[in-house]
Protein backbone atom coordinates (compact mmCIF):
# COMPACT_ATOMS: atom_id res chain seq x y z
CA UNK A 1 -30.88 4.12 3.64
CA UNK A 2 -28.49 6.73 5.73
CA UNK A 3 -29.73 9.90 5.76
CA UNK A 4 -26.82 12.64 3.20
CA UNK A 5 -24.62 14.11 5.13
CA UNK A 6 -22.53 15.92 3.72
CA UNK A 7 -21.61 16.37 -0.25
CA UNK A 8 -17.85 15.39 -1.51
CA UNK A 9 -16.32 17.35 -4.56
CA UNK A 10 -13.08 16.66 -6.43
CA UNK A 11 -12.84 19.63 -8.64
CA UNK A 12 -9.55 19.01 -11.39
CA UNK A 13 -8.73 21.25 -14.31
CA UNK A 14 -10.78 19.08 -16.55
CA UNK A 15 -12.54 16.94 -14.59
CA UNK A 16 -15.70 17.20 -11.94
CA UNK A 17 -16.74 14.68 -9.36
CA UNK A 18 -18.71 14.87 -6.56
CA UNK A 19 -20.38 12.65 -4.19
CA UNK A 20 -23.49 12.67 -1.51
CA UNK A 21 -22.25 11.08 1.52
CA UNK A 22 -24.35 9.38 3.84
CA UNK A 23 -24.03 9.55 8.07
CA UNK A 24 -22.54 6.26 7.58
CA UNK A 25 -19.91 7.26 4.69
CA UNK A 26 -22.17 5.23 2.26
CA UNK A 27 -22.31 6.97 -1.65
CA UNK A 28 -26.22 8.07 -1.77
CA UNK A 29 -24.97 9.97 -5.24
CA UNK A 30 -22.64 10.53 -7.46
CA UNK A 31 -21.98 12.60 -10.59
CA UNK A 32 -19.00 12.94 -13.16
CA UNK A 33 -18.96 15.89 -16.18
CA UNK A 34 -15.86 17.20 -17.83
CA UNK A 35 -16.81 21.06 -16.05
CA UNK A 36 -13.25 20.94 -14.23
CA UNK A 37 -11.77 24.53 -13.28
CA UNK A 38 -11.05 25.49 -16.93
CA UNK A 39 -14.76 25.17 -18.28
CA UNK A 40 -16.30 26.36 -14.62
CA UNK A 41 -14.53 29.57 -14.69
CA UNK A 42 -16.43 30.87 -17.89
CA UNK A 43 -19.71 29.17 -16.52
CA UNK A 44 -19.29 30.00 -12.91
CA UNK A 45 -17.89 27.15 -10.05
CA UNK A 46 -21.15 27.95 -8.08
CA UNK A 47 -23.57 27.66 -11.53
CA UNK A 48 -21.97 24.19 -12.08
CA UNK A 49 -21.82 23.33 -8.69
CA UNK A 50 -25.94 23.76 -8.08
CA UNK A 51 -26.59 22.17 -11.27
CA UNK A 52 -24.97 18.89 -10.04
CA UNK A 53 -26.72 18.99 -6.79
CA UNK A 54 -30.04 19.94 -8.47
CA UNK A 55 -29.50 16.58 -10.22
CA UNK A 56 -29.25 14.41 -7.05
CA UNK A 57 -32.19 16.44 -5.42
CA UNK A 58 -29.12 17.77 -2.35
CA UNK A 59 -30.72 18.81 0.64
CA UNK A 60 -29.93 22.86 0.67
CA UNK A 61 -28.31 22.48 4.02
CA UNK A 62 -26.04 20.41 3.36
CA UNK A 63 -22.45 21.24 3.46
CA UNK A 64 -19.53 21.05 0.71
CA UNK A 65 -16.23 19.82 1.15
CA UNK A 66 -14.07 20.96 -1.89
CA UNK A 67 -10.65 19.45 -2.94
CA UNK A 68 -8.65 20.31 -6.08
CA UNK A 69 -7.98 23.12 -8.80
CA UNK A 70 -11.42 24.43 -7.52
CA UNK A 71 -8.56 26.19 -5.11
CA UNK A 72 -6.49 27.33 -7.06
CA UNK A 73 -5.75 30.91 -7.77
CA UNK A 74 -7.38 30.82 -11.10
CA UNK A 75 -10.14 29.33 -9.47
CA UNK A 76 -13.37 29.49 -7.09
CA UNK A 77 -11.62 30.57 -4.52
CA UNK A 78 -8.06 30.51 -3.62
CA UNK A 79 -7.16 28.49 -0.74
CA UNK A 80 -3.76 28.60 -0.95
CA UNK A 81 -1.14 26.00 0.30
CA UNK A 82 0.17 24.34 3.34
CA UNK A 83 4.10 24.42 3.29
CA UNK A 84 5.96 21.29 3.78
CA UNK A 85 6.85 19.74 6.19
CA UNK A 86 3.67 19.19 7.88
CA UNK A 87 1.90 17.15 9.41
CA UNK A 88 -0.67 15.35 7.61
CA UNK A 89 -3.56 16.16 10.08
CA UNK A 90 -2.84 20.41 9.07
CA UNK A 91 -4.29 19.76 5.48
CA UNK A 92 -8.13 18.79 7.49
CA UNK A 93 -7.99 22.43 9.36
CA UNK A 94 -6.35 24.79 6.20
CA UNK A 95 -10.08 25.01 4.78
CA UNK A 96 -11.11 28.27 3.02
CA UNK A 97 -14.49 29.04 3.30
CA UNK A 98 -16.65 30.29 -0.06
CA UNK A 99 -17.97 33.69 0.41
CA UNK A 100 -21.11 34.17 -0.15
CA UNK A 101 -23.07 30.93 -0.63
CA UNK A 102 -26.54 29.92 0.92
CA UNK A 103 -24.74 26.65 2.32
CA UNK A 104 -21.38 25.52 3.52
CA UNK A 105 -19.03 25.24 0.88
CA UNK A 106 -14.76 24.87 2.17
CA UNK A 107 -12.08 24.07 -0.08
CA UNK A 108 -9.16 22.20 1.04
CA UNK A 109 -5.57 24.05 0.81
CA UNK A 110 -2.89 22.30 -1.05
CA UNK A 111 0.68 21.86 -0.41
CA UNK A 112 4.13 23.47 -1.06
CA UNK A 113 7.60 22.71 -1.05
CA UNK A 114 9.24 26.13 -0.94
CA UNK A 115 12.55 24.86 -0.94
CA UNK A 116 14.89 27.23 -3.82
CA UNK A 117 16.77 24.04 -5.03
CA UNK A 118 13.18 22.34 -5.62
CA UNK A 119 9.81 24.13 -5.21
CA UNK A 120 7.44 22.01 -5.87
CA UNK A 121 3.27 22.22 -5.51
CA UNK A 122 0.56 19.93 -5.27
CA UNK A 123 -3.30 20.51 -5.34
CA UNK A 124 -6.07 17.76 -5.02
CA UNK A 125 -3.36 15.34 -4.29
CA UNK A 126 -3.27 16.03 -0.79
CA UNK A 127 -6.51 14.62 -0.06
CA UNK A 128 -5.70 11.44 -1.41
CA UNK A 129 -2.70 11.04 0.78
CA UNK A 130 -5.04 11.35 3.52
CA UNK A 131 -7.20 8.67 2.60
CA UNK A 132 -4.18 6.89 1.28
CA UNK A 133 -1.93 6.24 4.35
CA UNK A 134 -3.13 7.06 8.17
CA UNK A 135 -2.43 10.36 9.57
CA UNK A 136 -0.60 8.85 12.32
CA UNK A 137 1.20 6.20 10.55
CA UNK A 138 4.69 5.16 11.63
CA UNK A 139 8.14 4.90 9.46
CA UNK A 140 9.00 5.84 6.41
CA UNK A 141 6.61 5.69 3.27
CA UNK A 142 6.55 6.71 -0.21
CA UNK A 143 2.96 7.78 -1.99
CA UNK A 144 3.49 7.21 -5.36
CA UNK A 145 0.34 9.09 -7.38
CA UNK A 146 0.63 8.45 -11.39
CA UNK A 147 -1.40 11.32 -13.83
CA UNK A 148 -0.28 13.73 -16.44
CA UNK A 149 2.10 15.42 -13.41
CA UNK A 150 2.66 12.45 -11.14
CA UNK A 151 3.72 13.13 -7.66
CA UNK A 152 5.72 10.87 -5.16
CA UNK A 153 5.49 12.32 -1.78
CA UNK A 154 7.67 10.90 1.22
CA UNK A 155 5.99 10.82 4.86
CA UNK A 156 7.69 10.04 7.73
CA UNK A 157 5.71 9.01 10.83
CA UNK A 158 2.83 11.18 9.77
CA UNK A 159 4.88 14.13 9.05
CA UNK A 160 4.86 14.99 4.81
CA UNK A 161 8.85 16.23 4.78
CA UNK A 162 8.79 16.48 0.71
CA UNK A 163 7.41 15.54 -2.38
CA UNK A 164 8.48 15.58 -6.40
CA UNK A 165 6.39 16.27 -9.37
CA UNK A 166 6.92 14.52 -12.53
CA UNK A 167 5.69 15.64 -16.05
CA UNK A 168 5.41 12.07 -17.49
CA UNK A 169 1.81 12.08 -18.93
CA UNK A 170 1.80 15.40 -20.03
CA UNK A 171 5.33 14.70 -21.75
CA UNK A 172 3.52 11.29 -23.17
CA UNK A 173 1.14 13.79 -24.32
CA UNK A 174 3.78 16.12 -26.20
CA UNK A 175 6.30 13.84 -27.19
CA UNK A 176 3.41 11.36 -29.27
CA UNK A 177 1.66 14.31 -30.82
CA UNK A 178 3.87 17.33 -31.18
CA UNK A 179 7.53 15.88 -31.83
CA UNK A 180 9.49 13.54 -34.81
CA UNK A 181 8.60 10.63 -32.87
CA UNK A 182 4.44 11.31 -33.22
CA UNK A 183 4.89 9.66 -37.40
CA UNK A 184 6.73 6.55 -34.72
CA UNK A 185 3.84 5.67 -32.74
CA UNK A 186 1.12 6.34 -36.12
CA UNK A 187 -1.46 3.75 -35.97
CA UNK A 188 -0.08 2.10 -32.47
CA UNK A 189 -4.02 2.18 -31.23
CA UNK A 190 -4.91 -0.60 -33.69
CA UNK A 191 -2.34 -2.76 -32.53
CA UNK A 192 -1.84 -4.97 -29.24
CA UNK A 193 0.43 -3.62 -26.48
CA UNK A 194 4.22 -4.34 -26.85
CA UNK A 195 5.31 -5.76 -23.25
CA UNK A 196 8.45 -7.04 -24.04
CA UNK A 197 9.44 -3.20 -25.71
CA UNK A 198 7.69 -1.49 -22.71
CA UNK A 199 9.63 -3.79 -19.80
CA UNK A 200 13.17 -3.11 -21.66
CA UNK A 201 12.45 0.57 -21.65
CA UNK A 202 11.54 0.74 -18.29
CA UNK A 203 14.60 -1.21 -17.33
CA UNK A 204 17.09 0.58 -19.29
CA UNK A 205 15.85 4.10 -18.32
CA UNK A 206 15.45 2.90 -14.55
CA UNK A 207 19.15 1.92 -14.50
CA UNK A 208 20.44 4.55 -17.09
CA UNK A 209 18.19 7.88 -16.43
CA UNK A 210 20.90 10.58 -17.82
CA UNK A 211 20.39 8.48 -21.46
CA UNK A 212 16.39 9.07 -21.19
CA UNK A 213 16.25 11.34 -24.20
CA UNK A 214 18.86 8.92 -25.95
CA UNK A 215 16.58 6.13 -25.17
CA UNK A 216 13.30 8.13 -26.43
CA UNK A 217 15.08 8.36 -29.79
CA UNK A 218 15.30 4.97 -30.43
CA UNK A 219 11.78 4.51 -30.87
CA UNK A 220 12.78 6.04 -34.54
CA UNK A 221 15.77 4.79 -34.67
CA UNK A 222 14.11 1.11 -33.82
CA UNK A 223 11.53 1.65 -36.94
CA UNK A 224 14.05 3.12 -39.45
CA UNK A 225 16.78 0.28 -38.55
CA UNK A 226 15.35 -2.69 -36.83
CA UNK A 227 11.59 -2.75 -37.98
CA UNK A 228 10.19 -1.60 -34.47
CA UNK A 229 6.26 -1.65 -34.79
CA UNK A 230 4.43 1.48 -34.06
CA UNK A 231 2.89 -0.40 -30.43
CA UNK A 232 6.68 -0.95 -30.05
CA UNK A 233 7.64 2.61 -30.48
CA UNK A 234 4.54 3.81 -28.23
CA UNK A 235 5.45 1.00 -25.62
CA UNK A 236 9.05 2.80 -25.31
CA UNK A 237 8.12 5.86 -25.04
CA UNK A 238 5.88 5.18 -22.56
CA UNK A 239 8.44 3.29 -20.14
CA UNK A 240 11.74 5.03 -21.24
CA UNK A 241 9.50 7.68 -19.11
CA UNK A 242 8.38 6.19 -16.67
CA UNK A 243 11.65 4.46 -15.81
CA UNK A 244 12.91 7.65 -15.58
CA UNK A 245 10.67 8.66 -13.07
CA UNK A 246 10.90 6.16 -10.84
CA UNK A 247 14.43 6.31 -10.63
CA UNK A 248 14.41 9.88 -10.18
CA UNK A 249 11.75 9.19 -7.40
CA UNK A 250 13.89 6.57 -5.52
CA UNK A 251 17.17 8.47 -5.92
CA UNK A 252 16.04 10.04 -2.36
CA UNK A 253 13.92 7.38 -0.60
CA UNK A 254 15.24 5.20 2.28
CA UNK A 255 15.47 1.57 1.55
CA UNK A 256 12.98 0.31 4.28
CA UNK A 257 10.71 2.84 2.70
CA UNK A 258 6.79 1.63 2.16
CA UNK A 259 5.55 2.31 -1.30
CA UNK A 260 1.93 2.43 -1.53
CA UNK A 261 0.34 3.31 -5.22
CA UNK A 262 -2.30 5.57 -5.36
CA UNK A 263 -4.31 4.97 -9.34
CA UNK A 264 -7.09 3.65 -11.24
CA UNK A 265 -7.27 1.94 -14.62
CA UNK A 266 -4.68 2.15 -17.54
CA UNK A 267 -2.89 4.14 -15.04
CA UNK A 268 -2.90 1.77 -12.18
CA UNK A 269 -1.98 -1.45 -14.58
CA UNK A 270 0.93 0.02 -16.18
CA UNK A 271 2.79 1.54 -12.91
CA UNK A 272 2.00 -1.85 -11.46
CA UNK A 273 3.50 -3.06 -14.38
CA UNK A 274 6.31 -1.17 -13.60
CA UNK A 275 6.73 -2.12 -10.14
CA UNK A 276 6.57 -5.47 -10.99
CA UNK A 277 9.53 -4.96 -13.66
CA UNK A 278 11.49 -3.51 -11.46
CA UNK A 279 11.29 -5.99 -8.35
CA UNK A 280 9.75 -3.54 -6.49
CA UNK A 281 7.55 -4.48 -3.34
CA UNK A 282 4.32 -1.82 -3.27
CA UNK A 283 0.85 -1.54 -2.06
CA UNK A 284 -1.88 -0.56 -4.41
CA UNK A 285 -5.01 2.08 -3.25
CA UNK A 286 -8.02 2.92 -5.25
CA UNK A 287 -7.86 6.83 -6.47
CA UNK A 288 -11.70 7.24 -6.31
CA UNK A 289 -11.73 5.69 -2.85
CA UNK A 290 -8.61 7.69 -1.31
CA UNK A 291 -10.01 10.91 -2.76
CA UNK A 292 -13.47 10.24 -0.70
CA UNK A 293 -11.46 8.83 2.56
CA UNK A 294 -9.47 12.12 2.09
CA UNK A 295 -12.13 14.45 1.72
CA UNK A 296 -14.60 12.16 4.39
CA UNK A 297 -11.45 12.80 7.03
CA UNK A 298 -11.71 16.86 6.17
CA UNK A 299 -15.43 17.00 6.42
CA UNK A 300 -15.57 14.99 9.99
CA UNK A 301 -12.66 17.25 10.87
CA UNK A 302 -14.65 20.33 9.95
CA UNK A 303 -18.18 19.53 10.57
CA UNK A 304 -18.17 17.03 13.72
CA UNK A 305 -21.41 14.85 13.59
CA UNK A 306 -23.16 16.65 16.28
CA UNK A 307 -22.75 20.19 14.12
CA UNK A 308 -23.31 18.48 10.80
CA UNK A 309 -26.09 19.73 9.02
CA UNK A 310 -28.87 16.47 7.53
């Protein structure tokens, strides 16, 4: 077995994951808890932190590699952001270092689009566009990376010139539970999926965007007039929204632009879904794995093998 190396964290609002890395970028460890930012700032980031690494018996030399809300200002410690454009490569040197702490701990910086017409931010996404796509990769591509704020970021020839956040799960979220359409979708868990309803929302939103909240009605209108089925109303929702987004997403991409999809279950399936709807050609990466590629290319960056604690 390779000797740890270094430990991996991916720190979200709700969510915690973190990895022990071997000297050969093997997984020696992992562990998952819902202590993301909100719960570890009553409990204390460093508290939760130890108790993880407590769990997979860490060496205490070992350095941390941080990505995430972890960063954020409401969080551990602030690392602040990267403006766009940039390079790729200036995310792996923007580290912040933890005050304080009887081992190494850095937290990645995230990026920001300080443009007036369209500020924009992203934080933990930016490591898995570095394990997603090369740092010195050529042409034009488009990281598409699905979630409650999905973000499509354009790169060309290793250079990040802009990126666009989209509320669609957290809108999903809203519109299902807090709006006239939440009595629509009542009881749509106990039923099978709708394709056909989700592919002709996705199409008529993707062609038609300005009608999205025309379209999102119909899921009521559907049920009150045409007997639409509650998995019916849920499935339009769903890719009245997500048609949206991708249009709004490829209003400003080239046409020889690579798309490369960056998800994980129910996610991953359903924008695949939509790709595949939409005739679009795409390439798909594993979330978990570009996170660790990210945060493996930061921590070899940082800590070269020769200076690397074991």
């Amino acid at each position: 077995m390779a000797r740890p190396a270094y430990i991996a964290v991916d720190w979200g609002t709700s969510s915690f994951r973190l990895w022990l890395i071997g000297e050969d970028d093997s997984i020696l460890g992992e562990r998952r808890s819902g202590e993301g930012m909100t719960s570890a700032a009553q409990t204390g980031f460093a508290k939760v932190l130890q108790s993880h690494l407590d769990a997979l018996a860490a060496p205490e030399d070992l350095p941390v590699i941080v990505c995430g809300m972890a960063g954020a200002r409401q969080g551990w410690v602030e690392a602040g952001y990267i403006d766009t454009p940039t390079s790729l490569s200036a995310i792996l040197t923007g580290a912040v270092s933890v005050p304080g702490q009887s081992r190494d701990v850095r937290i990645l910086p995230g990026l920001a689009q300080r443009a007036k017409d369209a500020p924009d931010v992203m934080r933990g996404e930016e490591t898995q566009l570095l394990g997603a796509i090369a740092t010195d990769a050529k042409g034009e591509q488009l990281v598409c990376m699905p979630g409650t704020h999905s973000k499509w970021v354009r790169v060309v020839d290793g250079q990040v010139t802009g990126f666009s956040t989209f509320m669609t799960g957290e809108l999903f979220d809203v519109i299902t539970k807090h709006s006239i359409l939440s009595h629509a979708v009542a009881g749509a868990a106990d039923m099978p999926a709708d394709v056909p309803a989700f592919e002709t929302a996705i199409k008529a939103a993707f062609n038609k965007p300005a009608l999205a909240t025309n379209l999102l009605f119909a899921a009521r209108a559907g049920q009150l007039l045409h007997g639409l089925t509650a998995a019916g109303a849920q499935a339009l929702i769903s890719g009245t929204l997500i048609g949206a987004e991708f249009a709004g997403a490829l209003s400003s991409a080239g046409q020889g632009a690579a798309i490369t999809l960056v998800a994980s279950g129910r996610l991953q399936a359903l924008y695949e879904d939509a790709f595949r709807i939409l005739s679009l050609t795409y390439t798909t990466v594993d979330a978990d794995a570009a996170v660790r590629r990210g945060l493996s290319a930061a921590a070899k960056a940082i800590w070269p093998n020769d200076e690397r604690k074991s």
